[in-house]
C-alpha atoms as a PDB file:
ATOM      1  CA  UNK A   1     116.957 119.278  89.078  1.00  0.00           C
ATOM      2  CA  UNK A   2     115.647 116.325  90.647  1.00  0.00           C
ATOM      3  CA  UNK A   3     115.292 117.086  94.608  1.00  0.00           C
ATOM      4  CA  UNK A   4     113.139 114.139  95.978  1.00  0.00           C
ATOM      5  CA  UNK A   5     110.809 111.485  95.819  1.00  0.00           C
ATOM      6  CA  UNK A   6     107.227 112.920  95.962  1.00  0.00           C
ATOM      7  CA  UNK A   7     105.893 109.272  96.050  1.00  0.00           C
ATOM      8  CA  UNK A   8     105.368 105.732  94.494  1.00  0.00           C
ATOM      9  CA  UNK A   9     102.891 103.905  92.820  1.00  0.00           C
ATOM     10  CA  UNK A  10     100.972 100.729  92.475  1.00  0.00           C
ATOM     11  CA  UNK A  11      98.180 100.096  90.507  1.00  0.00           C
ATOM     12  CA  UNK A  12      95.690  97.033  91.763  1.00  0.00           C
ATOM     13  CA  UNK A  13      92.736  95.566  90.774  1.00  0.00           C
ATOM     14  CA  UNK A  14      91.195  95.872  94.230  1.00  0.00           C
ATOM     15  CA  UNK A  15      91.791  99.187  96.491  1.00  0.00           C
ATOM     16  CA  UNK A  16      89.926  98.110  99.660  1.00  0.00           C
ATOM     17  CA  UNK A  17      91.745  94.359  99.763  1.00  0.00           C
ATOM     18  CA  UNK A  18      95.119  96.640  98.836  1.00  0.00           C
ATOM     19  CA  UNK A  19      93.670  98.380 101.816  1.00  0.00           C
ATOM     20  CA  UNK A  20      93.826  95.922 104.340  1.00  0.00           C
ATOM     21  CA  UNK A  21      97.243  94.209 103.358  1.00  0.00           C
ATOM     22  CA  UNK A  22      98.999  97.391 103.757  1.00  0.00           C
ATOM     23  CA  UNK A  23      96.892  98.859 106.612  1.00  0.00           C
ATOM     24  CA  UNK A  24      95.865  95.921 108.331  1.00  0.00           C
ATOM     25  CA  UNK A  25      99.016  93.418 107.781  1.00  0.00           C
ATOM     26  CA  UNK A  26     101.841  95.286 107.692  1.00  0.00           C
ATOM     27  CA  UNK A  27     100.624  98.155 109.962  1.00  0.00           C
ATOM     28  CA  UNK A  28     100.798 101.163 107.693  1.00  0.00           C
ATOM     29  CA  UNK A  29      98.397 104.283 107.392  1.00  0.00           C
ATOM     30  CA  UNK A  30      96.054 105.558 104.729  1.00  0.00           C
ATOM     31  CA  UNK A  31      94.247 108.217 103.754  1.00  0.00           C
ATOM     32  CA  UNK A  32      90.470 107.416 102.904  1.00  0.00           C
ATOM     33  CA  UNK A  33      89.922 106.416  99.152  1.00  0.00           C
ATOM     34  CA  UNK A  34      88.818 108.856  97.066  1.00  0.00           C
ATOM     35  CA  UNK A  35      87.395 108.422  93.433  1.00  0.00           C
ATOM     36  CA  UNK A  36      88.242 110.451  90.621  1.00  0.00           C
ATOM     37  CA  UNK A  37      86.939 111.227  87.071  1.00  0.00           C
ATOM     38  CA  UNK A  38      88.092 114.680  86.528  1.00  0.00           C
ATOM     39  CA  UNK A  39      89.376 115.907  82.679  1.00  0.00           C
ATOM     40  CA  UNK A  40      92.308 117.060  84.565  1.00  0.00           C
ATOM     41  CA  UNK A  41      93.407 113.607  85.573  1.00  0.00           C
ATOM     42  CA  UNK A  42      92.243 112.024  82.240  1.00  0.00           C
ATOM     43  CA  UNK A  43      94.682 114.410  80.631  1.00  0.00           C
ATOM     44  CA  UNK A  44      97.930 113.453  82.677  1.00  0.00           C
ATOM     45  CA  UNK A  45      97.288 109.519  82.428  1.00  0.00           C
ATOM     46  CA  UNK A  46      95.827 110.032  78.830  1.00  0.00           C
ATOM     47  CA  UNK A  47      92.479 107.993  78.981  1.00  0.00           C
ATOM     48  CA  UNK A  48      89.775 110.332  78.690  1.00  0.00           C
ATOM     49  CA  UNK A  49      86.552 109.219  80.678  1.00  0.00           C
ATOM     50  CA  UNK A  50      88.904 107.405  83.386  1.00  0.00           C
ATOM     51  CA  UNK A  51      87.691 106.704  86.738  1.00  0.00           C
ATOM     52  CA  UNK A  52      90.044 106.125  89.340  1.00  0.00           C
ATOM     53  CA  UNK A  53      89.775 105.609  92.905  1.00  0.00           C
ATOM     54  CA  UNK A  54      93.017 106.601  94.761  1.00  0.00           C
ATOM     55  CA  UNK A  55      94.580 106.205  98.407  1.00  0.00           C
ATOM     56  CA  UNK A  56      97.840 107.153  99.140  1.00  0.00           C
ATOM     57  CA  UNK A  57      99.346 104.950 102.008  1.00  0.00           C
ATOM     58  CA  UNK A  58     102.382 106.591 104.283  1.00  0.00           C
ATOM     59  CA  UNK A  59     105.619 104.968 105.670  1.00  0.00           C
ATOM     60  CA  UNK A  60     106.799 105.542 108.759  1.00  0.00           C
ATOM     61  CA  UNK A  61     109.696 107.779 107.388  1.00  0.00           C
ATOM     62  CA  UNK A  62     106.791 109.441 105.374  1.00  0.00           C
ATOM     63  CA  UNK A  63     107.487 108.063 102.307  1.00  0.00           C
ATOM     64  CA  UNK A  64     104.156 107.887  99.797  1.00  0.00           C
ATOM     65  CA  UNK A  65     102.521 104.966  98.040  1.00  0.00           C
ATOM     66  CA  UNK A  66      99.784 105.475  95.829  1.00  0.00           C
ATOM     67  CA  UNK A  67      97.616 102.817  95.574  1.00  0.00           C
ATOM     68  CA  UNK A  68      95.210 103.097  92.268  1.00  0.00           C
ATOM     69  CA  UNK A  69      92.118 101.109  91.189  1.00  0.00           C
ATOM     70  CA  UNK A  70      91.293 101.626  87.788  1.00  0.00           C
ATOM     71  CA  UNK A  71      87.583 101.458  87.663  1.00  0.00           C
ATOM     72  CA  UNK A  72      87.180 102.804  84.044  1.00  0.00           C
ATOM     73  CA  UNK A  73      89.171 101.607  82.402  1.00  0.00           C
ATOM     74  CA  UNK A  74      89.722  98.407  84.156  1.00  0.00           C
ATOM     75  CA  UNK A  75      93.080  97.046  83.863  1.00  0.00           C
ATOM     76  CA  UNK A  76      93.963  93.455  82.857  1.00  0.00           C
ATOM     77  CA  UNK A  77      96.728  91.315  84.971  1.00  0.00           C
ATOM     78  CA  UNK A  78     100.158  91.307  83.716  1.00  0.00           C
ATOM     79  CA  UNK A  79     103.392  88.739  84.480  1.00  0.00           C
ATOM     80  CA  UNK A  80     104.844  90.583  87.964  1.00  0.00           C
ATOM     81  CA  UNK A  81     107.747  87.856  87.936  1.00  0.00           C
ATOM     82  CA  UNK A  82     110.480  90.071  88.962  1.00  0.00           C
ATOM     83  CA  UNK A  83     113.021  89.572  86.283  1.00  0.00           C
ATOM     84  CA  UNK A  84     110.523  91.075  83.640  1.00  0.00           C
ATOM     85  CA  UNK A  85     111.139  94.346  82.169  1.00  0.00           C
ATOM     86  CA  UNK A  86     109.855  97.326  83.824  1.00  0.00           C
ATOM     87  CA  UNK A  87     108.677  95.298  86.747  1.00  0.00           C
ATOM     88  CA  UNK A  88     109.504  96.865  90.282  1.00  0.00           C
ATOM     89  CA  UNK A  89     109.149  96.846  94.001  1.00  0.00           C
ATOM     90  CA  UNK A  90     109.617  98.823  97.209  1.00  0.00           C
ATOM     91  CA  UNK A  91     112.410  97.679 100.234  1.00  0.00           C
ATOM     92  CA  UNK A  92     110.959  97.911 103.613  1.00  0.00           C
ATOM     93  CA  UNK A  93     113.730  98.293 106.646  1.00  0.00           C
ATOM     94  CA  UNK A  94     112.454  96.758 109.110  1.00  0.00           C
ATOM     95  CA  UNK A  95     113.861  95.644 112.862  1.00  0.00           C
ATOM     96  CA  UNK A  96     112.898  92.159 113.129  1.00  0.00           C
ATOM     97  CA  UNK A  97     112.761  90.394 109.804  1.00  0.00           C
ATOM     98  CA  UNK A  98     112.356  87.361 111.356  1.00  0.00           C
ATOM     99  CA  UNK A  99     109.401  88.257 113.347  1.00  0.00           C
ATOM    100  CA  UNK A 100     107.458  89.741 110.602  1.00  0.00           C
ATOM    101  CA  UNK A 101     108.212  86.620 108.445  1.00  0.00           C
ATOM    102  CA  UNK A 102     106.776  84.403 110.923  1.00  0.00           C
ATOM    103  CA  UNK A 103     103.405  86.521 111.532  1.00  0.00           C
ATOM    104  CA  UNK A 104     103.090  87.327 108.338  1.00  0.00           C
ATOM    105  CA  UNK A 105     103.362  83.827 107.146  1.00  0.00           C
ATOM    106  CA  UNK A 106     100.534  82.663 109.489  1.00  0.00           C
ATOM    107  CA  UNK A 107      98.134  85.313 108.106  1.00  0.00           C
ATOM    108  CA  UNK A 108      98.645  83.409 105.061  1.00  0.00           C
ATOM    109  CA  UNK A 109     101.236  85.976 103.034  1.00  0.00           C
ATOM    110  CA  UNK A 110     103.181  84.215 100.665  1.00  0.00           C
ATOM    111  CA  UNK A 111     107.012  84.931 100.428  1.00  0.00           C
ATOM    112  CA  UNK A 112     109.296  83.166  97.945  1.00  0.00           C
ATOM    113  CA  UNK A 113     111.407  82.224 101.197  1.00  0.00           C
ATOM    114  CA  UNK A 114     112.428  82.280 104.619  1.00  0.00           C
ATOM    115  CA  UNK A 115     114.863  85.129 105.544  1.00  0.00           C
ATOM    116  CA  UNK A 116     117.857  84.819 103.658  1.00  0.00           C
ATOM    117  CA  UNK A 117     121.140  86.232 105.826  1.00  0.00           C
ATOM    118  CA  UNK A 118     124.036  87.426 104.027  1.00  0.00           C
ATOM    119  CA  UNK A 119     127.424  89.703 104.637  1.00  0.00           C
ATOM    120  CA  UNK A 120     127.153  93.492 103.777  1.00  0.00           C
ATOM    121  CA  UNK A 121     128.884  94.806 101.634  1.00  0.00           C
ATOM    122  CA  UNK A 122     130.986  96.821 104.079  1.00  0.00           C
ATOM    123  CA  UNK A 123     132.246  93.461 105.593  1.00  0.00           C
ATOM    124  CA  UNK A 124     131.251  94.265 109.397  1.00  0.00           C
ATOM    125  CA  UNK A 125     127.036  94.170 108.526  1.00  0.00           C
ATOM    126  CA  UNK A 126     124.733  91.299 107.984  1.00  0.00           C
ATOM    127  CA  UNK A 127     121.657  91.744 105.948  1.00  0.00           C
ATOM    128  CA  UNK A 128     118.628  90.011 106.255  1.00  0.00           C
ATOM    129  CA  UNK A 129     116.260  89.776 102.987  1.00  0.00           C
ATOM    130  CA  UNK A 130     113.482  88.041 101.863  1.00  0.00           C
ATOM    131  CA  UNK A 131     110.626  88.773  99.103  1.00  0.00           C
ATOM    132  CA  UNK A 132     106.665  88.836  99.996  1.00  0.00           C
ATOM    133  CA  UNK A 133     103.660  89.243  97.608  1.00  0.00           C
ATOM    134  CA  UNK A 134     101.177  91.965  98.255  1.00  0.00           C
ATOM    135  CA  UNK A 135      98.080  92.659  96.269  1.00  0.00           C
ATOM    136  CA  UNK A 136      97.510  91.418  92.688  1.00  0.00           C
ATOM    137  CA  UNK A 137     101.284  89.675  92.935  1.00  0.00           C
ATOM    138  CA  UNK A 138     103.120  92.745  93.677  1.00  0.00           C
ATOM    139  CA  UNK A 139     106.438  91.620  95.223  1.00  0.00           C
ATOM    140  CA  UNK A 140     107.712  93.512  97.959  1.00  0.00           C
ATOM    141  CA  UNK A 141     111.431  92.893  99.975  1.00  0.00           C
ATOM    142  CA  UNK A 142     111.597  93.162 103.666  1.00  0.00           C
ATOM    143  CA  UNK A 143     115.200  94.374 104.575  1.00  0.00           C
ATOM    144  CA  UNK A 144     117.259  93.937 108.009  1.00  0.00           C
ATOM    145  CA  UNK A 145     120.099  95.463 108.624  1.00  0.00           C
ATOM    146  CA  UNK A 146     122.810  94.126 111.454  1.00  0.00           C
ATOM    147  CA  UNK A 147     126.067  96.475 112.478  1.00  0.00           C
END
């Protein structure tokens, strides 16, 4: 039986500019990157001679991402437009949607909008959502959430 999430994962084409976006911009912490090439790993992704360097970043309600860099192989860029099959993305809560849009924006993230506000479902909430790219096009939401 399924008791938890152990983590998530990303791969990118570029852990130390992955790095700074979710370090630097949005404030989160990581453990150092650490490269890999061991059988045991090549056995569990199935690509024998892999190297991989790994950091796993941690949310405040310690919550793991895994960023990967696929040194050997390297990977190839793939359509990340959100209604494609298999494509996914991670919801932030956050306090102040509105803030982070506007500092985020002038450090030159892109989001496909401004905050969008909208009733919860509950009728009493409001919820505050927008999308923002990360590294290599991966979308991410920002969520705010208004009794």
């Amino acid at each position: 039986m399924i008791k938890s999430t152990e983590h998530f994962s990303f791969t990118v084409s570029n852990l130390d500019d992955s790095h700074r976006f979710f370090c630097d911009l949005l404030g989160l912490k990581a453990s150092p990157i650490v490269e890999v090439d061991n059988v045991d790993v090549q056995k569990i992704i199935k690509m024998p001679g892999a190297k991989l360097r790994i950091s796993i970043v941690e949310t405040p309600d310690n919550r793991k991402i895994e960023l990967i860099e696929y040194v050997k192989p390297k990977g190839k860029k793939i359509d990340l437009e959100t209604c494609n099959t298999g494509v996914g993305h991670i919801a932030f809560l956050v306090d102040d949607i509105q803030g982070m849009y506007d500092n985020l924006s002038k450090k030159g993230v892109k989001f496909n909008s401004p905050p969008v506000w909208a009733a919860g479902n509950d009728g009493k909430s409001k919820w505050g959502v927008c999308y923002l790219k990360g590294p290599d096009d991966i979308t991410l939401e920002l969520v705010e959430v208004v009794e």
